[in-house]
N, C-alpha and C. Protein backbone atom coordinates (compact mmCIF):
# COMPACT_ATOMS: atom_id res chain seq x y z
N UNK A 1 -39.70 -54.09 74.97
CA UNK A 1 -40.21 -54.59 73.71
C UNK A 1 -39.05 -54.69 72.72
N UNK A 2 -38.99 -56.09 72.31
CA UNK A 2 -37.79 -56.21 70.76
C UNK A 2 -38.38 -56.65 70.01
N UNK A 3 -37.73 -56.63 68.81
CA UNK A 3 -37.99 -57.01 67.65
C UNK A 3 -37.37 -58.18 67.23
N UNK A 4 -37.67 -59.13 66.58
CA UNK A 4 -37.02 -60.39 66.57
C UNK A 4 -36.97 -60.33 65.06
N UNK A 5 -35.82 -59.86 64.44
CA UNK A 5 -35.31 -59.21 63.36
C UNK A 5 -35.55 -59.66 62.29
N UNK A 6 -34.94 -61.50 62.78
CA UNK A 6 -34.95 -62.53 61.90
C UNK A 6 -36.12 -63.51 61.27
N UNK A 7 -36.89 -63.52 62.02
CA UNK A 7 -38.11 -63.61 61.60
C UNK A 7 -38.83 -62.77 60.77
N UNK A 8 -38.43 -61.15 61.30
CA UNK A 8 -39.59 -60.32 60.35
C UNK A 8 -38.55 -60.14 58.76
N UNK A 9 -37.51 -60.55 58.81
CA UNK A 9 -36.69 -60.74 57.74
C UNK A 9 -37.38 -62.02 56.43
N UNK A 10 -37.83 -63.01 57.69
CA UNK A 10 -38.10 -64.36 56.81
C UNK A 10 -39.52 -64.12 56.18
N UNK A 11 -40.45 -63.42 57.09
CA UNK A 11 -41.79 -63.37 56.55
C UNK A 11 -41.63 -62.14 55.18
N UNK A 12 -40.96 -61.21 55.09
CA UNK A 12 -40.81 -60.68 54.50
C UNK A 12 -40.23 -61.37 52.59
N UNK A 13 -39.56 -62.48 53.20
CA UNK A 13 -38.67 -63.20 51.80
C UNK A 13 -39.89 -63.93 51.39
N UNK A 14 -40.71 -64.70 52.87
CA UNK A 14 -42.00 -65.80 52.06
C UNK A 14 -42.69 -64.98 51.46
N UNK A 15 -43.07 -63.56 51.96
CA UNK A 15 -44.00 -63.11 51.29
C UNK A 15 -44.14 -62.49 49.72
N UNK A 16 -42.54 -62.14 49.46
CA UNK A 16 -41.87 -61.40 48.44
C UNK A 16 -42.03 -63.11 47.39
N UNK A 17 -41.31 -63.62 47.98
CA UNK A 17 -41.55 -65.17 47.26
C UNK A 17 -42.66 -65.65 46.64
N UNK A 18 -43.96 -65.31 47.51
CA UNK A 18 -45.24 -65.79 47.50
C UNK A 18 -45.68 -64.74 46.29
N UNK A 19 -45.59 -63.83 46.20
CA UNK A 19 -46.30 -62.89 45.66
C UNK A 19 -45.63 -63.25 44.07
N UNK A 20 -44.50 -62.75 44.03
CA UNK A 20 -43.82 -63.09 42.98
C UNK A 20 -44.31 -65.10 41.95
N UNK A 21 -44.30 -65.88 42.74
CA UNK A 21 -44.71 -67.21 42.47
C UNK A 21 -45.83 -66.62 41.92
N UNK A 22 -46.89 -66.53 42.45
CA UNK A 22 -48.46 -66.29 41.96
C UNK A 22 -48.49 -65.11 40.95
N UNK A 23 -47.74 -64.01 40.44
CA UNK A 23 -47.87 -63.11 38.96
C UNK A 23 -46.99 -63.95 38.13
N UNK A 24 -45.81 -65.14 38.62
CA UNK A 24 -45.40 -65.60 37.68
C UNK A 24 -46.08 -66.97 36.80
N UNK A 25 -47.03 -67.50 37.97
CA UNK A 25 -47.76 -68.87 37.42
C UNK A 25 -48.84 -67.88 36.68
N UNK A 26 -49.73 -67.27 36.96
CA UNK A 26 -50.97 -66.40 36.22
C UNK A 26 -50.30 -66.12 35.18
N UNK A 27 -49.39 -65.26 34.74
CA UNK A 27 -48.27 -65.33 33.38
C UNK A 27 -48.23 -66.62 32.78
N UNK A 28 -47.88 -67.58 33.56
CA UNK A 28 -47.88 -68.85 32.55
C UNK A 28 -49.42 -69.42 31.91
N UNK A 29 -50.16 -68.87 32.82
CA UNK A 29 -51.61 -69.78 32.20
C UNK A 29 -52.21 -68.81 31.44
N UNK A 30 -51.76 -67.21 31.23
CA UNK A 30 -52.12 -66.74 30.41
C UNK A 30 -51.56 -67.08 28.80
N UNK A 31 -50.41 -67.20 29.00
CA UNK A 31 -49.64 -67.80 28.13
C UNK A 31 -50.46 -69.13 27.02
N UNK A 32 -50.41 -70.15 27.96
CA UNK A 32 -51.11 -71.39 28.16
C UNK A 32 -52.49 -70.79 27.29
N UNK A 33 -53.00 -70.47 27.92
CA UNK A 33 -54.29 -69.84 27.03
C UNK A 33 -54.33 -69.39 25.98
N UNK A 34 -53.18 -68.19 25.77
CA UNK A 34 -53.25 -67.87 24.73
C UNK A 34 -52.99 -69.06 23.04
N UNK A 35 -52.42 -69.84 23.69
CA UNK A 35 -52.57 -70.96 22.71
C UNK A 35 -53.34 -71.42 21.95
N UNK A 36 -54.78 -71.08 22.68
CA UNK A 36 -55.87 -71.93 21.84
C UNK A 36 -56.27 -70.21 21.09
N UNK A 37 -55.46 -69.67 20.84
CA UNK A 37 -56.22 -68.62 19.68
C UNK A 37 -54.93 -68.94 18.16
N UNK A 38 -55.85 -69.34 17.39
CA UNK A 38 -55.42 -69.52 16.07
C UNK A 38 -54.50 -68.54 15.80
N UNK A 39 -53.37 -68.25 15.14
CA UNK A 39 -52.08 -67.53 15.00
C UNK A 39 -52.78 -67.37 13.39
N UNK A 40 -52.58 -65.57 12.80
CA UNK A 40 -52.72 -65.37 11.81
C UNK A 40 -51.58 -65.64 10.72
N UNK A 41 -52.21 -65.79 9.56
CA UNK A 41 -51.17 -66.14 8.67
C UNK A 41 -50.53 -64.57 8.32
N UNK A 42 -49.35 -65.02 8.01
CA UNK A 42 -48.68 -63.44 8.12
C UNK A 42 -48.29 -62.59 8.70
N UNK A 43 -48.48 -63.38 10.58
CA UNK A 43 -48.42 -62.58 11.84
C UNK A 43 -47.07 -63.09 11.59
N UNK A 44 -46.94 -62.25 12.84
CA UNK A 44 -45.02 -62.03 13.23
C UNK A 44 -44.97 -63.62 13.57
N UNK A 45 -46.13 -64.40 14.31
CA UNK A 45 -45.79 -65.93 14.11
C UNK A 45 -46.53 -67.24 13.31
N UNK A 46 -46.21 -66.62 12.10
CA UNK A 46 -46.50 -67.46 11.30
C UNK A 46 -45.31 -68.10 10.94
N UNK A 47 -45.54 -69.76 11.06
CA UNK A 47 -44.63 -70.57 11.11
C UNK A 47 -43.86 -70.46 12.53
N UNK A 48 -43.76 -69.95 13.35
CA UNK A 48 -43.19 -70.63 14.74
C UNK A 48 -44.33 -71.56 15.05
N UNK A 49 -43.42 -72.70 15.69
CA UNK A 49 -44.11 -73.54 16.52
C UNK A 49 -44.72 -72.76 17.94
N UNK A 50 -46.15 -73.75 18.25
CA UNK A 50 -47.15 -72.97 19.28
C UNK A 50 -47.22 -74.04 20.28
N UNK A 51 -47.72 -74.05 21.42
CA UNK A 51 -48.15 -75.28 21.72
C UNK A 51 -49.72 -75.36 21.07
N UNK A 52 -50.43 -76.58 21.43
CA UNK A 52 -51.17 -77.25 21.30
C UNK A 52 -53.04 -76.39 21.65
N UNK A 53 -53.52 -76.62 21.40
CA UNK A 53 -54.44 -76.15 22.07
C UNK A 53 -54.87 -77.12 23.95
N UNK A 54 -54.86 -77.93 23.07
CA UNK A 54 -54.80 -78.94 24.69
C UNK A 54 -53.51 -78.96 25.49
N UNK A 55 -52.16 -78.80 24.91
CA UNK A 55 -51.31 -78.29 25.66
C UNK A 55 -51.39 -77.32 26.39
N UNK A 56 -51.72 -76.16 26.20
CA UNK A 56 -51.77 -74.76 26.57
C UNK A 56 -53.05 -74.54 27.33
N UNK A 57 -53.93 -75.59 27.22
CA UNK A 57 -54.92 -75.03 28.17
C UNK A 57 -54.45 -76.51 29.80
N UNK A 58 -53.28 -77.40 29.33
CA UNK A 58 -53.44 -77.66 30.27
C UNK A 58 -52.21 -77.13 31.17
N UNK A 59 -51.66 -76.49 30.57
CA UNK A 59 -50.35 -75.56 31.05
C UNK A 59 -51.37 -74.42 31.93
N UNK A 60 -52.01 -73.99 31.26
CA UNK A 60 -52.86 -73.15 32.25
C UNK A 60 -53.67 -73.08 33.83
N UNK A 61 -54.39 -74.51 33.41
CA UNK A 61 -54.84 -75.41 34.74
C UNK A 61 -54.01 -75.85 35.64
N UNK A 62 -53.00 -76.40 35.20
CA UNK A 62 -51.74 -76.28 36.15
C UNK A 62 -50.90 -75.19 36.84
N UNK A 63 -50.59 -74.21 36.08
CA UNK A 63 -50.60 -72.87 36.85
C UNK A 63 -51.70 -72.39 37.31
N UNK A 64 -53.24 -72.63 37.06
CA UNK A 64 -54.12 -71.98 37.97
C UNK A 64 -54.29 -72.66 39.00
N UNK A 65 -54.20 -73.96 39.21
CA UNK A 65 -54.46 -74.88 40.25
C UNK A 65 -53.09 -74.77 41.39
N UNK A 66 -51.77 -73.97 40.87
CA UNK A 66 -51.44 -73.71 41.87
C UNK A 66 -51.48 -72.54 42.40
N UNK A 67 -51.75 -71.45 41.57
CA UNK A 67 -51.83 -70.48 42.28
C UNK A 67 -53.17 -70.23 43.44
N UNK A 68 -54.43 -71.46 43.11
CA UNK A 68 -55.19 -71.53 44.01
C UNK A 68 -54.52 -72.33 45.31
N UNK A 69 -53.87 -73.52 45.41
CA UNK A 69 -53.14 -74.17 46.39
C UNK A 69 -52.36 -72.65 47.26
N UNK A 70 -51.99 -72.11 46.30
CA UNK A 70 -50.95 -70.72 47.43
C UNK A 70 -51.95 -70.29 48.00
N UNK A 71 -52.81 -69.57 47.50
CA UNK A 71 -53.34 -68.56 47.82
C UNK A 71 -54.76 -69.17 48.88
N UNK A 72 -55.34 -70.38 49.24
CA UNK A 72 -55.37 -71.28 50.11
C UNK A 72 -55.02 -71.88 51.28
N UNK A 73 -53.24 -72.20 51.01
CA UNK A 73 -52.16 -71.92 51.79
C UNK A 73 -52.06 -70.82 52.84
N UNK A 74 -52.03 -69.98 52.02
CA UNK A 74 -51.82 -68.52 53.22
C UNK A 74 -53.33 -67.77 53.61
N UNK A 75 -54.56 -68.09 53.31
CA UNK A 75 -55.35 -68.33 53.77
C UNK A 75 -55.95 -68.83 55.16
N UNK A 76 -55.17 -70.64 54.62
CA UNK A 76 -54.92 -71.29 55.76
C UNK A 76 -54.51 -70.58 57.33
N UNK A 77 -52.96 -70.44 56.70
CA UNK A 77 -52.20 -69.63 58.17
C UNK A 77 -52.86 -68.57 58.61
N UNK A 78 -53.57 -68.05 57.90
CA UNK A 78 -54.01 -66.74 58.40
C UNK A 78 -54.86 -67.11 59.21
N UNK A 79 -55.52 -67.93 58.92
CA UNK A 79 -56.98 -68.20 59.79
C UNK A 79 -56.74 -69.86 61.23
N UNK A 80 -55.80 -70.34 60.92
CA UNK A 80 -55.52 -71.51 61.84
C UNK A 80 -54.06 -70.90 62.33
């Protein structure tokens, strides 16, 4: 019995990869979201520019729609 080193090397990087991708897109659509909450006057960002409310919620959908494509993805392999 061997171990085929290089492989369990690679699944190890997709998976480190994979994982990392999906807390970093969920970060962005939280982000994204947080947009559509009105910024108080007098808060630490009053007067920075925000995005949009429709910006930010579609920054969101786009990071959620891929983190569903990943997580789908490896779904996939798992099961085919």
């Amino acid at each position: 019995m061997s171990i085929d080193w290089g492989s369990l090397g690679l699944v190890v990087a997709v998976s480190l990869a994979a994982g990392v991708a999906v807390v970093v897109l969920v970060s962005f659509a939280l982000v994204g979201l947080s947009a559509r909450e009105r910024p108080r006057p007098g808060g630490p960002e009053d007067g920075t520019p925000t995005l949009s409310p429709g910006a930010g919620t579609a920054v969101a959908v786009a990071c959620l729609a891929a983190v569903v494509a990943i997580v789908a993805y490896g779904l996939y392999v798992i099961a085919f």
